[in-house]
C-alpha atoms as a PDB file:
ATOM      1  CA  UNK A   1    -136.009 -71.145 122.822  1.00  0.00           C
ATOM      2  CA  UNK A   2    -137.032 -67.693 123.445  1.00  0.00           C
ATOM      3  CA  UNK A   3    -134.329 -66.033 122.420  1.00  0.00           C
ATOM      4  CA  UNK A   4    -133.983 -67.328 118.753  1.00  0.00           C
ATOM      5  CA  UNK A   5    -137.840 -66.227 118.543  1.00  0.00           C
ATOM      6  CA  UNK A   6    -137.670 -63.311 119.475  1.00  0.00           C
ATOM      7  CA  UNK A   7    -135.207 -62.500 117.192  1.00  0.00           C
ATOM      8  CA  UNK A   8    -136.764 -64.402 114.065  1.00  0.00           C
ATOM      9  CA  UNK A   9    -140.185 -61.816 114.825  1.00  0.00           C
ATOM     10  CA  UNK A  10    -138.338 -58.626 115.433  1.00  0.00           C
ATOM     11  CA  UNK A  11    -136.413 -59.391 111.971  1.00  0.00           C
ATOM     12  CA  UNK A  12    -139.915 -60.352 110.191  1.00  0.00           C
ATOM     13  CA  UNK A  13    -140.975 -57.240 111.292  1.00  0.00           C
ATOM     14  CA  UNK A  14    -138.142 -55.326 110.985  1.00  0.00           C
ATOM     15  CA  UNK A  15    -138.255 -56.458 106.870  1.00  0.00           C
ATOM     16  CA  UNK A  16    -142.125 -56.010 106.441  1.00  0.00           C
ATOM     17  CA  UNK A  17    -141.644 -52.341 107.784  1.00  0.00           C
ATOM     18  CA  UNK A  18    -138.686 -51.128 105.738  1.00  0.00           C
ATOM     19  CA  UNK A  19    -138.943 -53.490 102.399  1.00  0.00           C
ATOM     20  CA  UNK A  20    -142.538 -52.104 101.711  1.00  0.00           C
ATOM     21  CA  UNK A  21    -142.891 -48.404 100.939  1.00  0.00           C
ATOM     22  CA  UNK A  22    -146.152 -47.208 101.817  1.00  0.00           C
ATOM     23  CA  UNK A  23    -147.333 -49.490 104.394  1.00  0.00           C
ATOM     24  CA  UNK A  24    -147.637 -47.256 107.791  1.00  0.00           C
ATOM     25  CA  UNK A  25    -145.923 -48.576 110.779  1.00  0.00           C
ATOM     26  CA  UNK A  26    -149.058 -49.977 112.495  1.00  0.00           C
ATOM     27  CA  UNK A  27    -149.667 -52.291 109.298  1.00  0.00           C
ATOM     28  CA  UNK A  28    -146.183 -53.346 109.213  1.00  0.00           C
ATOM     29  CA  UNK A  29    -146.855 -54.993 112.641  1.00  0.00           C
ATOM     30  CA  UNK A  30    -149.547 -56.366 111.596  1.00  0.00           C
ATOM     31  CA  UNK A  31    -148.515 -58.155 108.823  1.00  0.00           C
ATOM     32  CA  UNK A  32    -145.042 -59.538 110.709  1.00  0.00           C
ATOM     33  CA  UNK A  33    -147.122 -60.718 113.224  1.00  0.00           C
ATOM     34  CA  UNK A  34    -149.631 -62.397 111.215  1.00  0.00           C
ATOM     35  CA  UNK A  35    -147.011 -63.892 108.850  1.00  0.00           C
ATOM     36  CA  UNK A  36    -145.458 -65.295 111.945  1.00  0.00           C
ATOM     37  CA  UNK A  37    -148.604 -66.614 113.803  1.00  0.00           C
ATOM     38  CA  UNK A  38    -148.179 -70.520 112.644  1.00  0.00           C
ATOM     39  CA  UNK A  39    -144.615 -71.402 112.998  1.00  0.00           C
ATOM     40  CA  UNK A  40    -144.635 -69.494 116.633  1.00  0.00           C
ATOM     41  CA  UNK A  41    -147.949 -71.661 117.509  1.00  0.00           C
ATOM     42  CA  UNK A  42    -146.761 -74.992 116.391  1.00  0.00           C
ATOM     43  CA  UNK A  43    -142.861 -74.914 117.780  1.00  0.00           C
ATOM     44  CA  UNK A  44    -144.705 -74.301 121.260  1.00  0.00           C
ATOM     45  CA  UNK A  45    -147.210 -77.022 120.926  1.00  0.00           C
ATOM     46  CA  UNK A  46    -144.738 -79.079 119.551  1.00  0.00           C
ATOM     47  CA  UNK A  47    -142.800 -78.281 122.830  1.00  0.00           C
ATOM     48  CA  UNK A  48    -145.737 -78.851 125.051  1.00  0.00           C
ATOM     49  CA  UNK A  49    -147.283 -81.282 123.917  1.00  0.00           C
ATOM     50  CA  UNK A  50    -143.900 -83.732 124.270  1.00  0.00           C
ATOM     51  CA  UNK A  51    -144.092 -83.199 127.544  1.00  0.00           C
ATOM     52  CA  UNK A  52    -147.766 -83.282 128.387  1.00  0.00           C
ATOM     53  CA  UNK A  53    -147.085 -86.895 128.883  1.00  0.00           C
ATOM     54  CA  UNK A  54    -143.904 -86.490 131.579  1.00  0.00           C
ATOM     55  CA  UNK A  55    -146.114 -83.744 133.163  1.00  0.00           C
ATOM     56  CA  UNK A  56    -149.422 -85.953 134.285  1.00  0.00           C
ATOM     57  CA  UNK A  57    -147.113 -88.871 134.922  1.00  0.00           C
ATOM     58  CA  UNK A  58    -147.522 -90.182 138.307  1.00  0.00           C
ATOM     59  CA  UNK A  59    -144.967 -93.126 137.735  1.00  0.00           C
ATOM     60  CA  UNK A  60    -142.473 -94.032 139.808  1.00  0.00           C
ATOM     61  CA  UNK A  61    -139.702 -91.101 139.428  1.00  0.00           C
ATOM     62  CA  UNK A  62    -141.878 -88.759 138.420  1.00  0.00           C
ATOM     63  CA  UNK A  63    -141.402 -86.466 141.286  1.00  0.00           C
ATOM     64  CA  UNK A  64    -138.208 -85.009 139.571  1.00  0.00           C
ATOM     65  CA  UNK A  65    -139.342 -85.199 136.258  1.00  0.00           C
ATOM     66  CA  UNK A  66    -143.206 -83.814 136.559  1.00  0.00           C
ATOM     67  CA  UNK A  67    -142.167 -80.049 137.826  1.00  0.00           C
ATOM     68  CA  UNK A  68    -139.673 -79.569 135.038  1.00  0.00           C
ATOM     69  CA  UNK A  69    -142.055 -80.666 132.413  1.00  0.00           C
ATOM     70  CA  UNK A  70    -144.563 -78.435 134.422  1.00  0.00           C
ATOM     71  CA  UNK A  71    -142.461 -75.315 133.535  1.00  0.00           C
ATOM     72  CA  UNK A  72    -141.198 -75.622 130.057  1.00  0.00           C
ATOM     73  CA  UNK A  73    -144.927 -76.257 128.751  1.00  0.00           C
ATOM     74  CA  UNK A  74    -145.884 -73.335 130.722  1.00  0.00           C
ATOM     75  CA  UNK A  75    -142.747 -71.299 129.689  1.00  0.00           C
ATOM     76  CA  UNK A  76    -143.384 -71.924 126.069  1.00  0.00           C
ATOM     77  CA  UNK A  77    -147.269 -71.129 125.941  1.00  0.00           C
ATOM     78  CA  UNK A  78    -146.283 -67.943 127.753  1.00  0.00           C
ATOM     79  CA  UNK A  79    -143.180 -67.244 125.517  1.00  0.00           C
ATOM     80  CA  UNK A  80    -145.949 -68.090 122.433  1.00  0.00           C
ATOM     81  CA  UNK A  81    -148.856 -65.232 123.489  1.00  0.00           C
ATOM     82  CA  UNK A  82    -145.475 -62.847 125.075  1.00  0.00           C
ATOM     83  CA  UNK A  83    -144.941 -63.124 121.361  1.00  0.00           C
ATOM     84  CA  UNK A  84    -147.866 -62.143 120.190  1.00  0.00           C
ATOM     85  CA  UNK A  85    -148.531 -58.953 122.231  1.00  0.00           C
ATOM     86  CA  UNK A  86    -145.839 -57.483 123.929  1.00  0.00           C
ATOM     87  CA  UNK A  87    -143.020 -57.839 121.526  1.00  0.00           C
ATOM     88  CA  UNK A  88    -145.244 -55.988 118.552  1.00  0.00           C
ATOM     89  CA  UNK A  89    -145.741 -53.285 120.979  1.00  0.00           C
ATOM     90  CA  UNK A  90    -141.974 -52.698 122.404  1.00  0.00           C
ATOM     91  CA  UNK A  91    -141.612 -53.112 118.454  1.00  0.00           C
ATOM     92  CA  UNK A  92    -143.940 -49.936 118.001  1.00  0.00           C
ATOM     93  CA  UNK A  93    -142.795 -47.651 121.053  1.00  0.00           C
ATOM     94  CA  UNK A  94    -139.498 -48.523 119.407  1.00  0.00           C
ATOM     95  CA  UNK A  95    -139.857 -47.396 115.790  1.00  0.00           C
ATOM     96  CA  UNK A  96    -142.706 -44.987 116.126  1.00  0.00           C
ATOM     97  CA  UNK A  97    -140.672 -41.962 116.442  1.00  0.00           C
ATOM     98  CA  UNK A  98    -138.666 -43.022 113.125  1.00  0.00           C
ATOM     99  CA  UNK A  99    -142.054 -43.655 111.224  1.00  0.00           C
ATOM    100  CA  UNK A 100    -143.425 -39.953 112.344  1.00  0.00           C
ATOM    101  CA  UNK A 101    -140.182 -38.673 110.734  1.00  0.00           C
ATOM    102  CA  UNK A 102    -140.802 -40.061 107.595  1.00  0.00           C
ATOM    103  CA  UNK A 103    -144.256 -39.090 107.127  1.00  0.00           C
ATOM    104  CA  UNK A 104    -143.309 -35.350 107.697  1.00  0.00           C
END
């Protein structure tokens, strides 16, 4: 789930950077990441909120079923805000160097 992500936001940015002369780098980012913003939010509450149910459960076999639930809600809200912070800034240390020898 993360992986296919990831890659859908690095190529969203990677297209908003290099299809629009005169946009700096920083703006670029920007505008991936806020073109990106509601599909990323509702595939992990989509994800979570499927298995909000299996993670309160107290039924009988829950006990297998409740800690697995526990950690793919929790892995997809983190992947979703990871998403949103992080990869925009490996994105910049990345491509910073490239957009300083353009502007010279």
């Amino acid at each position: 789930m993360l992986v296919p992500s990831i890659l859908i936001d690095l190529e969203d940015l990677h297209k908003s950077h290099h299809y629009q002369e005169g946009l700096g780098l920083k703006e670029a980012i920007s505008e991936g990441v806020y073109s990106r913003i509601r599909p990323v939010v509702m595939i992990a509450l989509m994800g979570s909120l499927g298995l909000l149910p299996a993670a309160t459960s107290n039924g009988m076999g829950s006990e297998i079923q409740k800690p697995l639930a526990i950690m793919i809600c929790g892995g997809l809200i983190i992947c979703m805000l990871l998403s949103f912070t992080v990869l925009p800034q490996l994105f910049y240390l990345a491509y910073r160097k490239k957009d300083n020898n353009k502007s010279k």
